[in-house]
N, C-alpha and C. Protein backbone atom coordinates (compact mmCIF):
# COMPACT_ATOMS: atom_id res chain seq x y z
N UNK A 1 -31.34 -8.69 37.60
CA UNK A 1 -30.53 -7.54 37.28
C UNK A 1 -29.14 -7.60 37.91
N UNK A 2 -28.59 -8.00 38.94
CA UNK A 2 -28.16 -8.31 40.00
C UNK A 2 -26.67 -8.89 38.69
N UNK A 3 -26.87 -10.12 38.03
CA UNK A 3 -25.74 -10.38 37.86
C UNK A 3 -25.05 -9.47 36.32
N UNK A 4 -26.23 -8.29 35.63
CA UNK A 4 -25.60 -8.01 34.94
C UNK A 4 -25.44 -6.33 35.32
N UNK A 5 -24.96 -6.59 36.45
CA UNK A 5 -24.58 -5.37 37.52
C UNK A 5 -24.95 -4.37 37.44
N UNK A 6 -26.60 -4.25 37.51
CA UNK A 6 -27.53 -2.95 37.32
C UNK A 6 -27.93 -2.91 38.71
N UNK A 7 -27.83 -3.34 39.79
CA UNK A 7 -27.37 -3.39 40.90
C UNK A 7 -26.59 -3.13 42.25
N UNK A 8 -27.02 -1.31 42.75
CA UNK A 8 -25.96 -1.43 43.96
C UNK A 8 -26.36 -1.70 45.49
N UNK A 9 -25.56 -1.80 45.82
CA UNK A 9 -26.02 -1.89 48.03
C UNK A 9 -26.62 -1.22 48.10
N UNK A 10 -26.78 -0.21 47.82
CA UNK A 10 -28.05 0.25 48.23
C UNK A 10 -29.51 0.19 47.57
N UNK A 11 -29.51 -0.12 46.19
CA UNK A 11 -30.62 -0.43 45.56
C UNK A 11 -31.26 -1.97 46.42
N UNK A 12 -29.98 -2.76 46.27
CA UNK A 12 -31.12 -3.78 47.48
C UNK A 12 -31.42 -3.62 48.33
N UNK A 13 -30.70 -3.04 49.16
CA UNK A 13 -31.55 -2.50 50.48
C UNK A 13 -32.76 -1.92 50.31
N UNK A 14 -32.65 -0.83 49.29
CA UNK A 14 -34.01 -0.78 49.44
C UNK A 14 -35.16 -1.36 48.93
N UNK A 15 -34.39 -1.77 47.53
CA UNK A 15 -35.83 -3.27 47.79
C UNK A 15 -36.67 -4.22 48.36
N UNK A 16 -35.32 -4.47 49.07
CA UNK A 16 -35.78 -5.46 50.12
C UNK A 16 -36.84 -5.03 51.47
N UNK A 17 -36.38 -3.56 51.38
CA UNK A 17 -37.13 -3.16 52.85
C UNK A 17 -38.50 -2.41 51.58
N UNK A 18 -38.80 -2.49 50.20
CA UNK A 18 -39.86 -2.58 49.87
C UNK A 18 -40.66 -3.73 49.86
N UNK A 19 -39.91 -5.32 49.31
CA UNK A 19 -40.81 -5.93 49.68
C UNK A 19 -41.79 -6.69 50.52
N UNK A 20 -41.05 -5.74 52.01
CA UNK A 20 -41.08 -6.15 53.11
C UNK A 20 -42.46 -5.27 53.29
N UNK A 21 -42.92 -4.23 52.56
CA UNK A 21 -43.56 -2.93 52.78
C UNK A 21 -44.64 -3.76 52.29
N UNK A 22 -44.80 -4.43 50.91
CA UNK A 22 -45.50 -5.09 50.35
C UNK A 22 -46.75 -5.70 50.68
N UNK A 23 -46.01 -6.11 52.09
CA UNK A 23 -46.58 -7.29 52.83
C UNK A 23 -47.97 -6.47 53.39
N UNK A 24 -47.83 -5.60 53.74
CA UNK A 24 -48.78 -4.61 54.66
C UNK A 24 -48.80 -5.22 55.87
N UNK A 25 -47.48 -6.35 55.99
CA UNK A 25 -47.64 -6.92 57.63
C UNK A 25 -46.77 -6.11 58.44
N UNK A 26 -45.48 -5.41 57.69
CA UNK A 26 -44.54 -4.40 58.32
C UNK A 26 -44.66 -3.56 59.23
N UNK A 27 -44.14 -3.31 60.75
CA UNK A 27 -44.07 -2.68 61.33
C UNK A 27 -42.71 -1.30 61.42
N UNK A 28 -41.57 -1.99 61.28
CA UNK A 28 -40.60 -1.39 61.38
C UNK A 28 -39.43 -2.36 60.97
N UNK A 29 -38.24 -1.98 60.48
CA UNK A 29 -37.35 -2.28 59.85
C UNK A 29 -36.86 -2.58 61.88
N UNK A 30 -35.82 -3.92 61.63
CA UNK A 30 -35.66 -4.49 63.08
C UNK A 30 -34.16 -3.46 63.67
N UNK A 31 -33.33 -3.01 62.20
CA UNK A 31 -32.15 -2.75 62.23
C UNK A 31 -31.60 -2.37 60.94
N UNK A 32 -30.67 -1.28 60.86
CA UNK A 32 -30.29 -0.92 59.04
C UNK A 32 -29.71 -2.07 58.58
N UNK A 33 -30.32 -2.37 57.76
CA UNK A 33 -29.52 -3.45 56.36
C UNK A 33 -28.12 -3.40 56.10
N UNK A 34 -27.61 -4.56 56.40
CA UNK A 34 -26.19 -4.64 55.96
C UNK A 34 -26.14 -5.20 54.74
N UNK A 35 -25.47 -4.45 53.29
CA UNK A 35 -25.74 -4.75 52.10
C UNK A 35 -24.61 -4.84 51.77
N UNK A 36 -23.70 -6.09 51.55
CA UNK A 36 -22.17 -5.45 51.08
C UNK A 36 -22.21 -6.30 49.85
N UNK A 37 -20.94 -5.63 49.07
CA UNK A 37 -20.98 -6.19 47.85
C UNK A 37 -19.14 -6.63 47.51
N UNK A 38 -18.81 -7.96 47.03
CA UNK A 38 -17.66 -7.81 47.18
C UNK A 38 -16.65 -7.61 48.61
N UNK A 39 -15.87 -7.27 48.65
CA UNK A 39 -15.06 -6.69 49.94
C UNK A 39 -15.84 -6.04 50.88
N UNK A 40 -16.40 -5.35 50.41
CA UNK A 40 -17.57 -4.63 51.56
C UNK A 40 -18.41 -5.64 52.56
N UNK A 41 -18.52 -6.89 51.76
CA UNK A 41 -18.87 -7.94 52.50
C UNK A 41 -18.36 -8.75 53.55
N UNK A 42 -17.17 -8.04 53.78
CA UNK A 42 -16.65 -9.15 54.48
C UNK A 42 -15.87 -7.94 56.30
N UNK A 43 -16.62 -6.36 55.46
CA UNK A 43 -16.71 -5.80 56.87
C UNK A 43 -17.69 -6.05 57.81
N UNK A 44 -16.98 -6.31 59.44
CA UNK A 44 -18.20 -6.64 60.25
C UNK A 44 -18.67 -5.21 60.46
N UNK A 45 -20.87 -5.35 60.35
CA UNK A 45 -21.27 -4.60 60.51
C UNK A 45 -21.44 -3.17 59.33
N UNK A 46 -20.56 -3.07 58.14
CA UNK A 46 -20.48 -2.86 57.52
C UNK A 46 -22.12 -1.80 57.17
N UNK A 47 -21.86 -0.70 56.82
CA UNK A 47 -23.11 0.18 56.45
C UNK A 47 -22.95 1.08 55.28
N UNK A 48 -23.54 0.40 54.23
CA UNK A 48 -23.32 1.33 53.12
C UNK A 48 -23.39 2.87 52.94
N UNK A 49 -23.09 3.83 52.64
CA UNK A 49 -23.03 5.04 52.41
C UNK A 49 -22.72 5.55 50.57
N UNK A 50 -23.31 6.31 50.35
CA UNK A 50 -23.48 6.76 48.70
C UNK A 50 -21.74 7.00 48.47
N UNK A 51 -20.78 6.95 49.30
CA UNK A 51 -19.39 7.24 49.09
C UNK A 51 -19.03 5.53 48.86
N UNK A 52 -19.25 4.64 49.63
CA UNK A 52 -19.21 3.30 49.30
C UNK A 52 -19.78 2.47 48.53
N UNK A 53 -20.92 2.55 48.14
CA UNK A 53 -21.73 2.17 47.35
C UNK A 53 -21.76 1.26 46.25
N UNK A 54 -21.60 -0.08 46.44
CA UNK A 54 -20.42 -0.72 45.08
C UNK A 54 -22.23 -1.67 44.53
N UNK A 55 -21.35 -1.47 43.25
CA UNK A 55 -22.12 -2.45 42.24
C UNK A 55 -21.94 -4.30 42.80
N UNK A 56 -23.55 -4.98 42.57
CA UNK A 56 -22.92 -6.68 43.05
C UNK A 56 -22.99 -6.56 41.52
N UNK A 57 -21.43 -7.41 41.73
CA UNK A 57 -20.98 -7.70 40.11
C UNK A 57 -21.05 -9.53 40.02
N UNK A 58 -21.18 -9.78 39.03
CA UNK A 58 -21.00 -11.04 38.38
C UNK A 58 -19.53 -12.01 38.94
N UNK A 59 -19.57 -13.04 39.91
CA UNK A 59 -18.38 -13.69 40.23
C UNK A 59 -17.92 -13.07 41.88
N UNK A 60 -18.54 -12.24 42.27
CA UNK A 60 -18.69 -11.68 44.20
C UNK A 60 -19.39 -12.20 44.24
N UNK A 61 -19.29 -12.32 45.97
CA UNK A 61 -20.42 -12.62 46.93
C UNK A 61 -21.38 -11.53 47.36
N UNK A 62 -22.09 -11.40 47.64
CA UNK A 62 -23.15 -10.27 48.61
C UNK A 62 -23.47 -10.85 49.61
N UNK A 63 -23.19 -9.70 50.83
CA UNK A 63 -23.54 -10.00 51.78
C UNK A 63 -24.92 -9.36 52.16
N UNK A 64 -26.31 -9.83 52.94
CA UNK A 64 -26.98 -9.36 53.21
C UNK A 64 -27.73 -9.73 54.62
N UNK A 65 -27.79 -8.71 55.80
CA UNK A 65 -28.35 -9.10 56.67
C UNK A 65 -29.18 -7.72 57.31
N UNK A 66 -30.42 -8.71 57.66
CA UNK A 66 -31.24 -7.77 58.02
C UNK A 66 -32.73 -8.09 58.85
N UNK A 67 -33.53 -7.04 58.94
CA UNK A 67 -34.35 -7.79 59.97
C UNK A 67 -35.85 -7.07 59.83
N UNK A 68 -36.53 -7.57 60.32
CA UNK A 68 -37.82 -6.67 60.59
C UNK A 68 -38.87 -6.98 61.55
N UNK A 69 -39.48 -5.85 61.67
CA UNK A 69 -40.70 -5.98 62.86
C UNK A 69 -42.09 -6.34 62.38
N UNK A 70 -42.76 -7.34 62.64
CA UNK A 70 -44.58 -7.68 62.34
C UNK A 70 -45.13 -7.88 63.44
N UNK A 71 -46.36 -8.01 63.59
CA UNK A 71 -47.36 -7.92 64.80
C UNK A 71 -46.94 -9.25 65.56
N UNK A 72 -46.50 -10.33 64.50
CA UNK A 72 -45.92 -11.48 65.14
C UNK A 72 -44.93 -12.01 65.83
N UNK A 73 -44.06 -10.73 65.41
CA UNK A 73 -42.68 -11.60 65.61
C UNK A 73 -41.62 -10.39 64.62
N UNK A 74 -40.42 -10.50 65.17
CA UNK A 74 -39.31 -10.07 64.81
C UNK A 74 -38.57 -10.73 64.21
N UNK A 75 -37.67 -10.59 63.06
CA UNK A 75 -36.65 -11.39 62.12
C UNK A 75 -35.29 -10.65 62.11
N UNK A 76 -34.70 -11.97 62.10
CA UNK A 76 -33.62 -10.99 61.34
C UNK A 76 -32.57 -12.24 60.64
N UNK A 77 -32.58 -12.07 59.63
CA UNK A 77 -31.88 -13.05 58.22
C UNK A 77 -30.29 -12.27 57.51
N UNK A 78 -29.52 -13.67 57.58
CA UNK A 78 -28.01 -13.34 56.94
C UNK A 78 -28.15 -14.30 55.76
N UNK A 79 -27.91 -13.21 54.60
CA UNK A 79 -27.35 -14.45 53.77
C UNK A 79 -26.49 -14.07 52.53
N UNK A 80 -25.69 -14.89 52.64
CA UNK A 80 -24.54 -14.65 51.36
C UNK A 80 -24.84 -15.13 50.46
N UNK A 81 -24.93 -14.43 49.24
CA UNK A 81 -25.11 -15.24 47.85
C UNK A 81 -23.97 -14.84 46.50
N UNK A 82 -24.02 -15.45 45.96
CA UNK A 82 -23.08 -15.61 44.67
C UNK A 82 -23.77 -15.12 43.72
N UNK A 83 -23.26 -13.96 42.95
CA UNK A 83 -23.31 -13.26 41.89
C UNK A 83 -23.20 -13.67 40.61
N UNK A 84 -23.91 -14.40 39.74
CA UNK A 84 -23.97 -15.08 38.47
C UNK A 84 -23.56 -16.29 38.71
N UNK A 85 -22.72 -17.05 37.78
CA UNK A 85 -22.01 -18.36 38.12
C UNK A 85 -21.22 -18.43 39.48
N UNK A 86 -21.24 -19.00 40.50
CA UNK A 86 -20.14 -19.07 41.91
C UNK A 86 -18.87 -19.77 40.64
């Protein structure tokens, strides 16, 4: 959905911290999701809000970093990806 921009920062966020739910290994989210899309990506720390809220469009980057808690162990993952064709 993502590159034909049905897609905002905050819809992944919360996906992501669903398919994290999925797992039934989830304890707690490690830290709020940094979801940027475009320019928003390239604020440090950056925290989406429904006033910011941008579509990942086709030809941006997204930024995403985030983390979580399991009985095992704590994570926390950055990763930038390219929106349709880089």
């Amino acid at each position: 959905e993502a590159p034909k921009g049905g897609i905002t920062e905050i819809d992944a966020a919360k996906r992501l911290e669903a398919f994290r739910a999925e797992t039934g290994e989830l304890k707690d989210v490690s830290f709020d999701t940094i979801s940027g899309a475009g320019a928003n990506g390239a604020i440090v720390h950056y925290r989406v809000t429904t006033a910011t809220n941008m579509p990942l469009k086709p030809g941006e980057l997204f930024l995403v970093d985030s983390g979580a808690q399991y009985m095992d162990g704590t994570t926390d993952v950055t990763r930038t990806i390219a929106i349709g064709t880089p």
